[in-house]
Protein backbone atom coordinates (compact mmCIF):
# COMPACT_ATOMS: atom_id res chain seq x y z
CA UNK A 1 146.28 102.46 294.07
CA UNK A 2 145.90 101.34 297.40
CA UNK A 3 144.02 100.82 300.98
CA UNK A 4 145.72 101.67 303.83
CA UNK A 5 144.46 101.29 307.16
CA UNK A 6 144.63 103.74 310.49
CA UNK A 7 147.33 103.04 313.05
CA UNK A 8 144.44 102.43 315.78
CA UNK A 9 143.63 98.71 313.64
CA UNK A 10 143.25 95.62 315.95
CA UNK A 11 146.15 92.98 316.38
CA UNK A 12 145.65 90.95 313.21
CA UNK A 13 146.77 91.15 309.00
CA UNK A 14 144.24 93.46 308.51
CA UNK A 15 145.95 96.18 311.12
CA UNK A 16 146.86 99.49 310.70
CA UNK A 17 149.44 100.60 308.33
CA UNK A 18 152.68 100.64 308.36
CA UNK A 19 155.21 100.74 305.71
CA UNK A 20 154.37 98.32 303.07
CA UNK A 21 154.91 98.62 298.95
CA UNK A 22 152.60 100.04 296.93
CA UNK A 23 151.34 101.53 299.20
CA UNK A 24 150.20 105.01 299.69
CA UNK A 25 149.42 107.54 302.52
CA UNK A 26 145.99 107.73 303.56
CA UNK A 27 144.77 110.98 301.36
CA UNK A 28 143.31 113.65 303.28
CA UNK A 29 140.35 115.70 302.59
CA UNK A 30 138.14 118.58 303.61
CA UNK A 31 135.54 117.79 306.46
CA UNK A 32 132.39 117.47 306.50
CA UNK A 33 129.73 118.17 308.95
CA UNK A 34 126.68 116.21 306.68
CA UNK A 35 125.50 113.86 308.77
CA UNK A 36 124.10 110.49 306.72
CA UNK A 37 121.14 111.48 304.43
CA UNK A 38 122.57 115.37 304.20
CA UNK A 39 125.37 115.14 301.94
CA UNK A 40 125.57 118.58 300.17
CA UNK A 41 128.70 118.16 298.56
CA UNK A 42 128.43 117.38 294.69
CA UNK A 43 131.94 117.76 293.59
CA UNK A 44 132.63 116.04 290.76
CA UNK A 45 136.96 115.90 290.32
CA UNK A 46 139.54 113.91 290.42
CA UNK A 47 140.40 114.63 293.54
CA UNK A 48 137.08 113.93 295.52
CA UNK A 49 136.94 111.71 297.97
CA UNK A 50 133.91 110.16 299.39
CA UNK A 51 133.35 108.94 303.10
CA UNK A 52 131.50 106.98 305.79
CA UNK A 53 131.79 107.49 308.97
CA UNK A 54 130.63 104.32 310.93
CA UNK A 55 130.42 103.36 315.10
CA UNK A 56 133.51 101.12 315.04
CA UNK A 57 136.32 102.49 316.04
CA UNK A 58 138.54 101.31 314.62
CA UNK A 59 136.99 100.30 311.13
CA UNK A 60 138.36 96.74 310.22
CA UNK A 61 139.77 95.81 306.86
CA UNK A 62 137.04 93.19 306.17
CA UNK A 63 134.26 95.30 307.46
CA UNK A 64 135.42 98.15 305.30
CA UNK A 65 135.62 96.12 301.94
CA UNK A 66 132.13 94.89 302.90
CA UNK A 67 130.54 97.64 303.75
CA UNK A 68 131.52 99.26 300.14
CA UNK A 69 131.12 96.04 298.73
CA UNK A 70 127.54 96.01 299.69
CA UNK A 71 126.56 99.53 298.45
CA UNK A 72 128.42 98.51 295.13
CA UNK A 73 125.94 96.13 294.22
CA UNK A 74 122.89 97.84 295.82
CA UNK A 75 123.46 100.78 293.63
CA UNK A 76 124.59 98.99 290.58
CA UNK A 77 128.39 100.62 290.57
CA UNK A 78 130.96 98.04 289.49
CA UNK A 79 133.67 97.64 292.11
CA UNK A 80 136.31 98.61 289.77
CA UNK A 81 135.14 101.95 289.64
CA UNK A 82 136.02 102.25 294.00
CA UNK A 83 139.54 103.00 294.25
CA UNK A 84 141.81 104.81 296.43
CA UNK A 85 140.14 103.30 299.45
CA UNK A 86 141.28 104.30 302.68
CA UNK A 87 140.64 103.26 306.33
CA UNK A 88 141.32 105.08 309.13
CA UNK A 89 139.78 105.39 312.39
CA UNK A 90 136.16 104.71 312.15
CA UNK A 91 135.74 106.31 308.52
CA UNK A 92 136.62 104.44 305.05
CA UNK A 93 137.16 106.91 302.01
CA UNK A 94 137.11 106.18 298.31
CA UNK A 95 137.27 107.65 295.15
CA UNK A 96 135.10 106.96 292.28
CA UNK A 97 136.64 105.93 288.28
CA UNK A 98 134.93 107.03 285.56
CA UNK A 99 131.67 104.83 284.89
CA UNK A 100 128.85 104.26 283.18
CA UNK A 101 126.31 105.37 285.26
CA UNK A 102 127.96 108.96 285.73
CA UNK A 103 128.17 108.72 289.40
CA UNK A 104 130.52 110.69 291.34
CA UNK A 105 132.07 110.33 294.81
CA UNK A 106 129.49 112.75 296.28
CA UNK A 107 126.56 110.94 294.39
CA UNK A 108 127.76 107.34 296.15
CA UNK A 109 127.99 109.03 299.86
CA UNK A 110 124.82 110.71 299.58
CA UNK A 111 123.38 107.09 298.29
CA UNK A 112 124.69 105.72 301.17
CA UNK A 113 123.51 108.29 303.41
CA UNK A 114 119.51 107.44 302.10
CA UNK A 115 117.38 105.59 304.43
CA UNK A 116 116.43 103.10 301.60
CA UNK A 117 119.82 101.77 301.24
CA UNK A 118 121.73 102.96 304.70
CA UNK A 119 118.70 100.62 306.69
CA UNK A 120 120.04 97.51 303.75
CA UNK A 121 123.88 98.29 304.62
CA UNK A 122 123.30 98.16 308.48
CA UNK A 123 121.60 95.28 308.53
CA UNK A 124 124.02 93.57 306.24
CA UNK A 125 127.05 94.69 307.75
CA UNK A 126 125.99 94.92 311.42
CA UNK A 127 127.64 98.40 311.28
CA UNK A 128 126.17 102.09 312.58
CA UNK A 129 126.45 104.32 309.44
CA UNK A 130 127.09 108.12 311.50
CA UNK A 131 128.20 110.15 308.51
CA UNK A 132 128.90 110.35 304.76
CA UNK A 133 130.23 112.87 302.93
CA UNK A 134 132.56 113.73 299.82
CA UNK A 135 135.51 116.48 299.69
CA UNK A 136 138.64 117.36 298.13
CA UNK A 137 142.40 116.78 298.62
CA UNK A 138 143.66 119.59 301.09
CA UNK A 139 146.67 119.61 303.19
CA UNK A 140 145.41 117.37 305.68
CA UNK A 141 144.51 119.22 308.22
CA UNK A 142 140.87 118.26 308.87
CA UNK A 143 139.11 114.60 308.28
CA UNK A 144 135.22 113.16 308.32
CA UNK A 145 134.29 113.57 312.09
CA UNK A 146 131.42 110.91 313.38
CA UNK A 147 128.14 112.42 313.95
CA UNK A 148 127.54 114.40 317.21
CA UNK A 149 125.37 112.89 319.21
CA UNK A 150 125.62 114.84 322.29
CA UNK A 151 127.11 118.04 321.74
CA UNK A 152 129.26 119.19 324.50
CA UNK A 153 132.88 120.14 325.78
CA UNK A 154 133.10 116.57 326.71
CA UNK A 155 132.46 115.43 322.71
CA UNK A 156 133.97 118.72 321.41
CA UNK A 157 137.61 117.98 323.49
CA UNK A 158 137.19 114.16 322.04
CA UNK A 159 137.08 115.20 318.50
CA UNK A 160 140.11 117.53 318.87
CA UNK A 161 141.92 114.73 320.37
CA UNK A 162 141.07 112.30 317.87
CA UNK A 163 141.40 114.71 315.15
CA UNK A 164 145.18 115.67 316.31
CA UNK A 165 145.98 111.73 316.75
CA UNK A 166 144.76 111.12 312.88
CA UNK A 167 146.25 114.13 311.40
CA UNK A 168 149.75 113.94 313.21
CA UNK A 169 149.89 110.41 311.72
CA UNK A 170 149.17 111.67 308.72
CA UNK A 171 152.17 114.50 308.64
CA UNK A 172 153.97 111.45 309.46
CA UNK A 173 153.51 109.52 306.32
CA UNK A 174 153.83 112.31 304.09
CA UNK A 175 156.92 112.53 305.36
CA UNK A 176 158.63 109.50 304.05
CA UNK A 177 156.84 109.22 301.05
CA UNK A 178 159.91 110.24 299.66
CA UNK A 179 161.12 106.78 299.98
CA UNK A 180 158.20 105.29 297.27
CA UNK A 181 160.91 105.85 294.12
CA UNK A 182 163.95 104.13 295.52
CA UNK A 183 161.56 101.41 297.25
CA UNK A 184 160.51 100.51 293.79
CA UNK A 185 163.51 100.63 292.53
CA UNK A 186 165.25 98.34 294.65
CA UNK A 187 162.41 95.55 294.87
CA UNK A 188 162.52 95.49 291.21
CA UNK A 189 166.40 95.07 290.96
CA UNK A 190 165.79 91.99 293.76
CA UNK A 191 162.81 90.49 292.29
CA UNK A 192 164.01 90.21 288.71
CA UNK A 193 160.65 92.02 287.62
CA UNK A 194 160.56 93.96 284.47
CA UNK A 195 158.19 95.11 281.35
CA UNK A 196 157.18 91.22 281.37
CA UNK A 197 156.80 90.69 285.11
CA UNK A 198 153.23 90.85 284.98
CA UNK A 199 150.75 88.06 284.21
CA UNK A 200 147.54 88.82 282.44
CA UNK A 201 144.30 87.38 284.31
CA UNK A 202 143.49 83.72 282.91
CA UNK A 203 140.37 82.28 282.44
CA UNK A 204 136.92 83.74 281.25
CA UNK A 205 136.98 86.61 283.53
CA UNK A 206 138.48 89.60 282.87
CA UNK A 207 141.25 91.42 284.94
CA UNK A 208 139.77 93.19 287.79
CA UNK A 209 141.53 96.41 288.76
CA UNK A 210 140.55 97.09 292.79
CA UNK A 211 142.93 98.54 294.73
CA UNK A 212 145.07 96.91 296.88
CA UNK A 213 144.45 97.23 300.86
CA UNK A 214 147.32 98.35 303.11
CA UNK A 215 147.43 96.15 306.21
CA UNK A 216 149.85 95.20 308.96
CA UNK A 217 151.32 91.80 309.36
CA UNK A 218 150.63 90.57 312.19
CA UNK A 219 154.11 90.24 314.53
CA UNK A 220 155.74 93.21 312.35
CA UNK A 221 157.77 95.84 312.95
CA UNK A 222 156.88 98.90 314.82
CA UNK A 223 158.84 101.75 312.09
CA UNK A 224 157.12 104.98 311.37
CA UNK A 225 154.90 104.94 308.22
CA UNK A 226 156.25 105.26 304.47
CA UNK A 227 154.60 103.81 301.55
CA UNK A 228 157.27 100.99 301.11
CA UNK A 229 160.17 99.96 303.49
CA UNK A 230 163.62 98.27 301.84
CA UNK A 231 165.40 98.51 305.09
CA UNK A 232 165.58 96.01 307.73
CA UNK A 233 163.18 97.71 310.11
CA UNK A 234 162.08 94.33 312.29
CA UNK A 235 164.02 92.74 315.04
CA UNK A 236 164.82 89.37 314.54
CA UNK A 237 162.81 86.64 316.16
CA UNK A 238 164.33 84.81 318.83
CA UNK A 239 165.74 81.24 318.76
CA UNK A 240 163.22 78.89 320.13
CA UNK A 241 165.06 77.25 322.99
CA UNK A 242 162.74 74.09 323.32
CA UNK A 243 165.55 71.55 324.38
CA UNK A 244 167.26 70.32 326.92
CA UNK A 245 171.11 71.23 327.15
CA UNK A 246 172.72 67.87 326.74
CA UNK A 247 170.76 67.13 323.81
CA UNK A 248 171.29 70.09 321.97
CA UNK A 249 174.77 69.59 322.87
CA UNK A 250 174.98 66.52 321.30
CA UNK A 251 173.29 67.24 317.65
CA UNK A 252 175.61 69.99 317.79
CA UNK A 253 178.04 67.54 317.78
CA UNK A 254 176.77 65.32 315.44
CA UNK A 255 176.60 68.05 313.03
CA UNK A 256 179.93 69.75 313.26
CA UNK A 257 181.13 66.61 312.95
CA UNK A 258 179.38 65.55 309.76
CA UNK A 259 180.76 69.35 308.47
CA UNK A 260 184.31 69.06 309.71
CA UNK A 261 184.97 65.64 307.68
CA UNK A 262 184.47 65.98 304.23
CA UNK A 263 185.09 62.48 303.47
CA UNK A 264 182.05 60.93 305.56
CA UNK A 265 180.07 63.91 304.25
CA UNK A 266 181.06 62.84 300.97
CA UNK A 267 180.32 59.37 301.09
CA UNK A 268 176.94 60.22 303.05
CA UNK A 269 176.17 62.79 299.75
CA UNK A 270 177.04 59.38 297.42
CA UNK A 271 174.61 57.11 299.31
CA UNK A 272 171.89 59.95 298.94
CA UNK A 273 172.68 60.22 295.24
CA UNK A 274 172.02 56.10 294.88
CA UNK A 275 168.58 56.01 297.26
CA UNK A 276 165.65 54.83 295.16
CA UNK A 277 161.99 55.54 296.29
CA UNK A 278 159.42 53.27 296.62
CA UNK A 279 156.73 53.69 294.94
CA UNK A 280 158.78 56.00 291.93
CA UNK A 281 156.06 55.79 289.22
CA UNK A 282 155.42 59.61 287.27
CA UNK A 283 153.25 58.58 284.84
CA UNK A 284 150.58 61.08 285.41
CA UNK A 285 153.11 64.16 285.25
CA UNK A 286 154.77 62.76 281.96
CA UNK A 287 151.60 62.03 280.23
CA UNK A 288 151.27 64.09 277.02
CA UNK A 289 148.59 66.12 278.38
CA UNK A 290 150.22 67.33 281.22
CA UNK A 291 153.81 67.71 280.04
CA UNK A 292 153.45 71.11 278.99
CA UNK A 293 152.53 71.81 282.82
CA UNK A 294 155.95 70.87 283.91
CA UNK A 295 158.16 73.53 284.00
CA UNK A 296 161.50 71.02 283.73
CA UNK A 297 160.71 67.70 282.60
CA UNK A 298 162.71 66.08 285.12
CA UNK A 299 161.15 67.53 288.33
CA UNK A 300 157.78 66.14 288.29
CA UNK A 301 155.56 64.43 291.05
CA UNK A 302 155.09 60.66 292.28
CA UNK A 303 151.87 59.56 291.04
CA UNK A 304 151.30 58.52 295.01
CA UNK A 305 152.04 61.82 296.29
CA UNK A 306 150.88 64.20 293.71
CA UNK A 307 148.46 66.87 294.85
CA UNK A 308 145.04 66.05 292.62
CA UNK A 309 142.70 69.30 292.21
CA UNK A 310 139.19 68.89 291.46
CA UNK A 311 138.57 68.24 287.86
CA UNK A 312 135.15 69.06 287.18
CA UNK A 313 136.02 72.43 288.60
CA UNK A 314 139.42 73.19 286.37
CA UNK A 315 139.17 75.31 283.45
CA UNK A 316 140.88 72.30 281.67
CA UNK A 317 138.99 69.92 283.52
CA UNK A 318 142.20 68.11 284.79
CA UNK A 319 143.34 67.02 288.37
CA UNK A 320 146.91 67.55 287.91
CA UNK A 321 149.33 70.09 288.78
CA UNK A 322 153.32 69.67 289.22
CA UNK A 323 152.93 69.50 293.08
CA UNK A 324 153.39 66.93 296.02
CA UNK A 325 151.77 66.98 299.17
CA UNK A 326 154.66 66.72 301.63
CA UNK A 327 153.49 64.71 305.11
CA UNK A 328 156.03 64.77 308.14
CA UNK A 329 154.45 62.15 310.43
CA UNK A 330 150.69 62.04 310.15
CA UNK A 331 149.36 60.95 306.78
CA UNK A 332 146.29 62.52 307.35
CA UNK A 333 147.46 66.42 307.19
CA UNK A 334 150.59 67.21 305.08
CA UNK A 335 152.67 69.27 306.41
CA UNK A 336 153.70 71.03 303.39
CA UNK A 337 153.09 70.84 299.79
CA UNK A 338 155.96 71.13 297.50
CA UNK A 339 155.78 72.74 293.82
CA UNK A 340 157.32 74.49 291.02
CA UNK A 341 157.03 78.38 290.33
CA UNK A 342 153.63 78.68 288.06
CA UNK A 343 153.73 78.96 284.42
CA UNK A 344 151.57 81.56 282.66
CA UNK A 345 149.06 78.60 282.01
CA UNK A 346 148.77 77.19 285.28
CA UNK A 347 148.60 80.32 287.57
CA UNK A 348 144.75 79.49 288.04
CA UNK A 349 145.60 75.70 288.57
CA UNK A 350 148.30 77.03 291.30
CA UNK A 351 145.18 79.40 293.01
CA UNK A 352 142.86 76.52 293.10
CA UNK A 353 145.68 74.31 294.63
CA UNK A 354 145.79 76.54 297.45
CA UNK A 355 141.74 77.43 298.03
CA UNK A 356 141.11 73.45 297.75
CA UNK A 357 143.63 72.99 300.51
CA UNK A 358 142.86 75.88 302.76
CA UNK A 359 146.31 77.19 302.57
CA UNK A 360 147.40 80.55 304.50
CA UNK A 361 151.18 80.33 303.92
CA UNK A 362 153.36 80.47 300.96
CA UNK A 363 156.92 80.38 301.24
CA UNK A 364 158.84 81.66 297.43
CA UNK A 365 162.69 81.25 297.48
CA UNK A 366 163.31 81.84 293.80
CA UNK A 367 163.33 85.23 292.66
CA UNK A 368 161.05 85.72 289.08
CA UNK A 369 163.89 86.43 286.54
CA UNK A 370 167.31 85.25 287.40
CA UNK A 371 170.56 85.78 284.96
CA UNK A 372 168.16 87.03 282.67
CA UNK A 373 165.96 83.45 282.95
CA UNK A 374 162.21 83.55 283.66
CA UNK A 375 162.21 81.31 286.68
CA UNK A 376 158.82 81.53 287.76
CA UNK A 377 155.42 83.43 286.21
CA UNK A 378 153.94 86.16 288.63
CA UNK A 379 151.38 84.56 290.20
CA UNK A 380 149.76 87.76 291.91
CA UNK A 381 148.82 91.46 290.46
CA UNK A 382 151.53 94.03 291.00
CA UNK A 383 148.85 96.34 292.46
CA UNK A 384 145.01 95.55 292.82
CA UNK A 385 143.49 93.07 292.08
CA UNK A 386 143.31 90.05 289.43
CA UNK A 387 141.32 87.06 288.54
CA UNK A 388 142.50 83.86 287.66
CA UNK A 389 139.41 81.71 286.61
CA UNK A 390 137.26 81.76 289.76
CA UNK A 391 139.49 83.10 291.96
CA UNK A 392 140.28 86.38 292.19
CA UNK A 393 143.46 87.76 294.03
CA UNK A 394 144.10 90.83 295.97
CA UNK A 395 147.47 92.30 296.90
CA UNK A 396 146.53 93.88 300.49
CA UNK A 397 150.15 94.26 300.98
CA UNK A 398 154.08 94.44 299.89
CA UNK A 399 156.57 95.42 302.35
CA UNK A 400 160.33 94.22 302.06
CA UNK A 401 161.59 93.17 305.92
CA UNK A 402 165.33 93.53 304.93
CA UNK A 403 167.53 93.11 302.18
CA UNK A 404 166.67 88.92 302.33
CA UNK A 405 163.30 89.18 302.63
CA UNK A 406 159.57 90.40 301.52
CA UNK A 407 155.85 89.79 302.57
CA UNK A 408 153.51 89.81 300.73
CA UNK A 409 149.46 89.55 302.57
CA UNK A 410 147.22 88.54 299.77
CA UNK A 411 142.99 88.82 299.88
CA UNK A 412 141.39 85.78 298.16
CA UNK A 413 138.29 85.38 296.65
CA UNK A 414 136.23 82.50 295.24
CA UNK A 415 133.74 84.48 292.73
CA UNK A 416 131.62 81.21 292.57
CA UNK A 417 130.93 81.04 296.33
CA UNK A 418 131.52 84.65 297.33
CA UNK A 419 134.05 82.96 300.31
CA UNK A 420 137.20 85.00 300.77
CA UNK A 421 140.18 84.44 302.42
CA UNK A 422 143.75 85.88 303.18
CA UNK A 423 147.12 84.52 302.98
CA UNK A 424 150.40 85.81 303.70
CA UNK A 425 153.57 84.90 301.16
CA UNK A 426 157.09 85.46 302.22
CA UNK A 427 159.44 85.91 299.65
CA UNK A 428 162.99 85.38 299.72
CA UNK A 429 165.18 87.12 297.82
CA UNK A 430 168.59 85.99 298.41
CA UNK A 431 169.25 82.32 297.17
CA UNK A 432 170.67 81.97 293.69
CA UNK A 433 169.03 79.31 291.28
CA UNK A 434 172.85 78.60 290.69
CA UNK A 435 174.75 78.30 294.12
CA UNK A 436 173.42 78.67 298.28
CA UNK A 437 173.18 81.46 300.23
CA UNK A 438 176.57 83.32 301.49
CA UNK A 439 175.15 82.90 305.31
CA UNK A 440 172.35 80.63 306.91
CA UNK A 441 171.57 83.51 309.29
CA UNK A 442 169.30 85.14 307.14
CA UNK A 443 167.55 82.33 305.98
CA UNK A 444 167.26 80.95 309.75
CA UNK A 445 165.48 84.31 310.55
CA UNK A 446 163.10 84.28 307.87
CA UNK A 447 162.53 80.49 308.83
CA UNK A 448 161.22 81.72 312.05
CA UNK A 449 158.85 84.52 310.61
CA UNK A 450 157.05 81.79 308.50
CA UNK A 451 156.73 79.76 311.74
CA UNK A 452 155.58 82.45 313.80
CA UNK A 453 153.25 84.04 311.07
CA UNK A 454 151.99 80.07 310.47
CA UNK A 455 151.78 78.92 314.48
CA UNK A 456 148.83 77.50 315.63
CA UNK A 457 147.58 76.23 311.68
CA UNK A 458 147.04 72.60 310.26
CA UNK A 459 147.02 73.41 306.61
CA UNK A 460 150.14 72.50 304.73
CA UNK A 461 152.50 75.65 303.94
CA UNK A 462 153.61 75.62 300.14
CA UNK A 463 156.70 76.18 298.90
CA UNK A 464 158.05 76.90 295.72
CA UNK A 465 161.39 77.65 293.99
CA UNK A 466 161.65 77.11 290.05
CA UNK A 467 161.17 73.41 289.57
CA UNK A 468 159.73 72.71 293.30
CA UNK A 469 163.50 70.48 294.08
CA UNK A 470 166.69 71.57 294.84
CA UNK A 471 165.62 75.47 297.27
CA UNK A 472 162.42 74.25 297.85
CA UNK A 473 163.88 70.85 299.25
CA UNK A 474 166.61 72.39 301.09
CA UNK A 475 164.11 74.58 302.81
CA UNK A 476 161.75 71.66 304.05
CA UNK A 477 164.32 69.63 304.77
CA UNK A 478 165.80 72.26 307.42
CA UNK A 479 162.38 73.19 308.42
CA UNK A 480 161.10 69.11 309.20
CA UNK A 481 164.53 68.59 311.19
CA UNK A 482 164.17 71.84 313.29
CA UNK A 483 160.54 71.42 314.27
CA UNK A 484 161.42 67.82 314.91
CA UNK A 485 164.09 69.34 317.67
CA UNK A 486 161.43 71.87 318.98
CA UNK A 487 159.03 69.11 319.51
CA UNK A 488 161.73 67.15 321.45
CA UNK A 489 163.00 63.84 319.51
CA UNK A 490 166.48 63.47 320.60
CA UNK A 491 167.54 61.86 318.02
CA UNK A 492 167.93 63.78 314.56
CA UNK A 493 169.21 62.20 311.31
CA UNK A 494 169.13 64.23 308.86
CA UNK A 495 170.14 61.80 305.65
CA UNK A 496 167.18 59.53 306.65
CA UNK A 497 164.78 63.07 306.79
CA UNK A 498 165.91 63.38 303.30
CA UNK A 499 165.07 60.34 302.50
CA UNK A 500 161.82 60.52 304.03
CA UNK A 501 161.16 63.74 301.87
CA UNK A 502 162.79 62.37 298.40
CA UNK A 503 159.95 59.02 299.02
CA UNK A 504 157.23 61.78 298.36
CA UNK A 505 158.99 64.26 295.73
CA UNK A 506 161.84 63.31 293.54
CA UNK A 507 164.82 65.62 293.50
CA UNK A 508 164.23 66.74 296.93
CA UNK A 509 167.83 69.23 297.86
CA UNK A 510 169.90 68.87 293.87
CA UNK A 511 173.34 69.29 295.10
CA UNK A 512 175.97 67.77 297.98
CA UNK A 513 176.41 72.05 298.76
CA UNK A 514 172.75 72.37 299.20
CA UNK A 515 173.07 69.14 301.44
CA UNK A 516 175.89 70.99 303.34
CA UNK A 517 174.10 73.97 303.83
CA UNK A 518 171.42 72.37 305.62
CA UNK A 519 173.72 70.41 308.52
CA UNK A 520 175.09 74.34 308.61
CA UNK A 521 171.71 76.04 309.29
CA UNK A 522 170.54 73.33 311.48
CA UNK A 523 174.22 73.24 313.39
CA UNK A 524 173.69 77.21 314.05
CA UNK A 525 169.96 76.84 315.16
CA UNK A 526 170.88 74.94 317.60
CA UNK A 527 173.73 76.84 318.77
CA UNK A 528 171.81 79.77 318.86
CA UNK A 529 169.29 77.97 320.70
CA UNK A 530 172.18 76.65 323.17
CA UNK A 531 173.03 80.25 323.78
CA UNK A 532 169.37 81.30 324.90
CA UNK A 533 169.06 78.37 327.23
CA UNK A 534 169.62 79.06 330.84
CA UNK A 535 173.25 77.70 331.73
């Protein structure tokens, strides 16, 4: 199941739809002229929906989830039994599962609609409740209207209008649902997901089931609607050209020269190879209590650099997780932290990792299952929601950029606190556990969605491959030296960056080609910057 949110939404994650995966259309359904309080309809199928009608036009995502929220618990209806929830406009529509309490779409809009509980949800939510309602499934052709306040021609020729905008966008997604099947399809044969792709919930709590919201990321593409996109439909984001001409000219140098003789790339690889950190000590990872948390024994964290969760609230009650805080310049914020794909057992550990830090970015460059090997654990539900311990995860969105690429926009909750959160992960797809990329171009591009999606933030962005080293190295290490440019040093070594990153992770970039590949991307970033400089 899923949300998905009207085309009108404001400039933010939670915007109006477009094509993400598993995602559906908005369902339509027959209007309604109850106004709140009234609500006649009693229907009691499948296919009812139930509505409210507020004053905000449009409806945000987090208002919408609250405002159900809130009549959730006021009535006593568990929120696994709202599904199908749909913004659009000013109105949010749900269905109702099968619960204990017998209630029925109808029975929770006309609830909503009473004075006892509407005058509790208003207050709450700081919303105008106009209009609830309940109908069935129909062809589209009508939706909830807000409650006339002034009848006129004025109000009549408004409603028409805004009637005509929602239901053209409507015919619109129904007309690339068609697309759904071969979506799935295709992320599955990219991910590596199969029957044992999923991960149950850990911890006491049990597994959730909420739909997932529909929203729009952000700086996104502009396509027309469909339930799941797995064609490039974004234009790639621009170089950043934040240097000066003479020196880009001259790390341009520096690196095509470091590429065109092997030798002194060789011998540069060799002194890498020999470079011993300074304080090396792992004796936390490889103690016999955390071993089993290590996905390969010999990718574990510095005891100095390690990333230390709170004990007293880990199910285990244990501080460790295979993860290093990764700082760039200022000690006091990190700039990224650097870990492994989950295993089934630590999934929760991984979700605390990133509410404790205040994390909104995730970068994945391992795909789950690779050459038939489990590289990773899902860490996420495949639709809905799950909880992991205390926190429980939402997948608001999937939609696959291009053939390289997916984002994922993720709603997280803290069930102790009742604080909630979202995060955005990107996911790419097309980087080998065994080998590098064919091209740095696509890689370079997704590089600067992260950046854009994560501008303006001082939390760390995670990344993770398999064992948190060789992709997951190679990607910070082209990252540091790139923002390093943008921010204006002229001088960029790139061996001594590595080194820099291998003092605070071991195994930081495995291989001389994944060494290579970097001085490549970075050598056509800055060309590519060179070209969109002024000459």
């Amino acid at each position: 199941m899923a949300y998905n949110i009207g085309p009108e939404g404001p400039p933010s994650t939670a915007k109006a739809p477009k094509p993400v995966g598993h995602l559906k259309k908005a369902p339509p359904f027959k209007s309604s002229q109850d106004t709140l309080g009234q609500t006649g309809d009693t229907l009691g199928q499948t296919g009812t929906l139930g509505y409210i009608v507020t004053n905000q036009s449009p409806l945000s995502l987090g208002d919408g989830l609250r405002l159900l929220e809130l009549l959730s618990e006021r009535i006593g209806l568990s929120t696994g039994a709202i599904t199908d929830i749909s913004v659009v406009g000013p109105a949010v529509s749900f269905r109702i599962r099968p619960n204990s309490q017998n209630l029925t779409a109808a029975d929770v809009a006309q609830k909503a609609g009473m004075p006892l509980y509407k005058k509790v949800l208003e207050s709450e939510t700081g919303l105008k409740m106009l209009q609830s309602g309940a109908g069935q499934r129909n062809d589209g052709k009508a939706l909830p209207l807000a409650t006339r306040v002034q009848p006129g021609p004025r109000w009549v020729f408004a409603t028409l209008v805004a009637m005509a905008c929602i239901g053209g966008i409507l015919v619109a997604a129904m007309t690339v649902a068609c697309l759904r099947h071969h979506a799935h399809r295709l992320a599955a044969k990219k991910l590596g997901l199969g029957p044992e792709g999923g991960t149950a919930a850990l911890g006491g709590g049990t597994d959730s089931r909420v739909s997932s919201v529909s929203s729009q990321f952000s700086d996104g593409a502009q396509p027309s609607p469909s339930s799941h996109s797995s064609t490039p439909s974004w234009c790639e984001e621009p170089a950043q050209a934040n240097m000066d001409i003479s020196t880009g000219h001259m790390i341009l140098a520096y690196m095509e020269d470091h590429l065109r003789n092997k030798d002194r790339l060789m011998k540069e690889w060799e002194a890498l190879c020999s470079y011993q950190a300074e304080p090396s000590a792992v004796s936390v990872a490889q103690s016999d209590a955390n071993a089993k948390k290590n996905r390969c024994p010999d990718s574990v964290p510095y005891d100095h650099s390690r990333v230390k969760l709170r004990a007293e609230i880990n199910p285990s009650r244990s501080d460790y997780i295979n993860a290093s805080t990764i700082i760039e310049h200022d000690p006091r914020m990190p700039a990224y932290i650097a870990t492994q794909g989950p295993l089934s057992h630590t999934i929760s550990d991984f979700w605390q990792m990133v509410w404790e830090n205040g994390c909104t970015v995730i970068v994945m460059m391992t795909a789950l299952v690779e050459d038939g090997e489990k590289q990773c654990d899902r860490y996420w539900p495949d639709e809905g929601s799950s909880l992991y311990h205390i926190y429980e995860v939402n997948l608001v969105s999937e939609h696959i950029w291009c053939n390289d690429f997916l984002v994922r926009s993720f709603y997280l909750k803290n069930v102790q606190t009742q604080e909630t959160r979202t995060l955005t992960q990107f996911h790419f797809l097309s980087w080998p556990a065994q080998g590098i990329p064919t091209s740095t171009r696509p890689l370079l591009d997704f590089r600067r969605k992260v950046n854009k999606c994560y501008r303006g933030r001082s939390c760390p962005i995670i990344v993770h491959c398999s064992d948190g080293t060789g992709r997951t190295g190679t990607y910070i290490l082209i990252d540091m030296v790139l923002n390093r440019m943008a921010k204006g040093v002229k001088e960029i070594d790139i061996a001594a960056t590595l080194e820099h990153v291998r003092d605070q992770r071991p195994g930081m970039v495995r291989t001389k080609d994944q060494f290579e590949f970097a001085l490549t991307a970075v050598a056509e970033e800055v060309n590519a910057i060179l070209k969109a400089l002024p000459q």
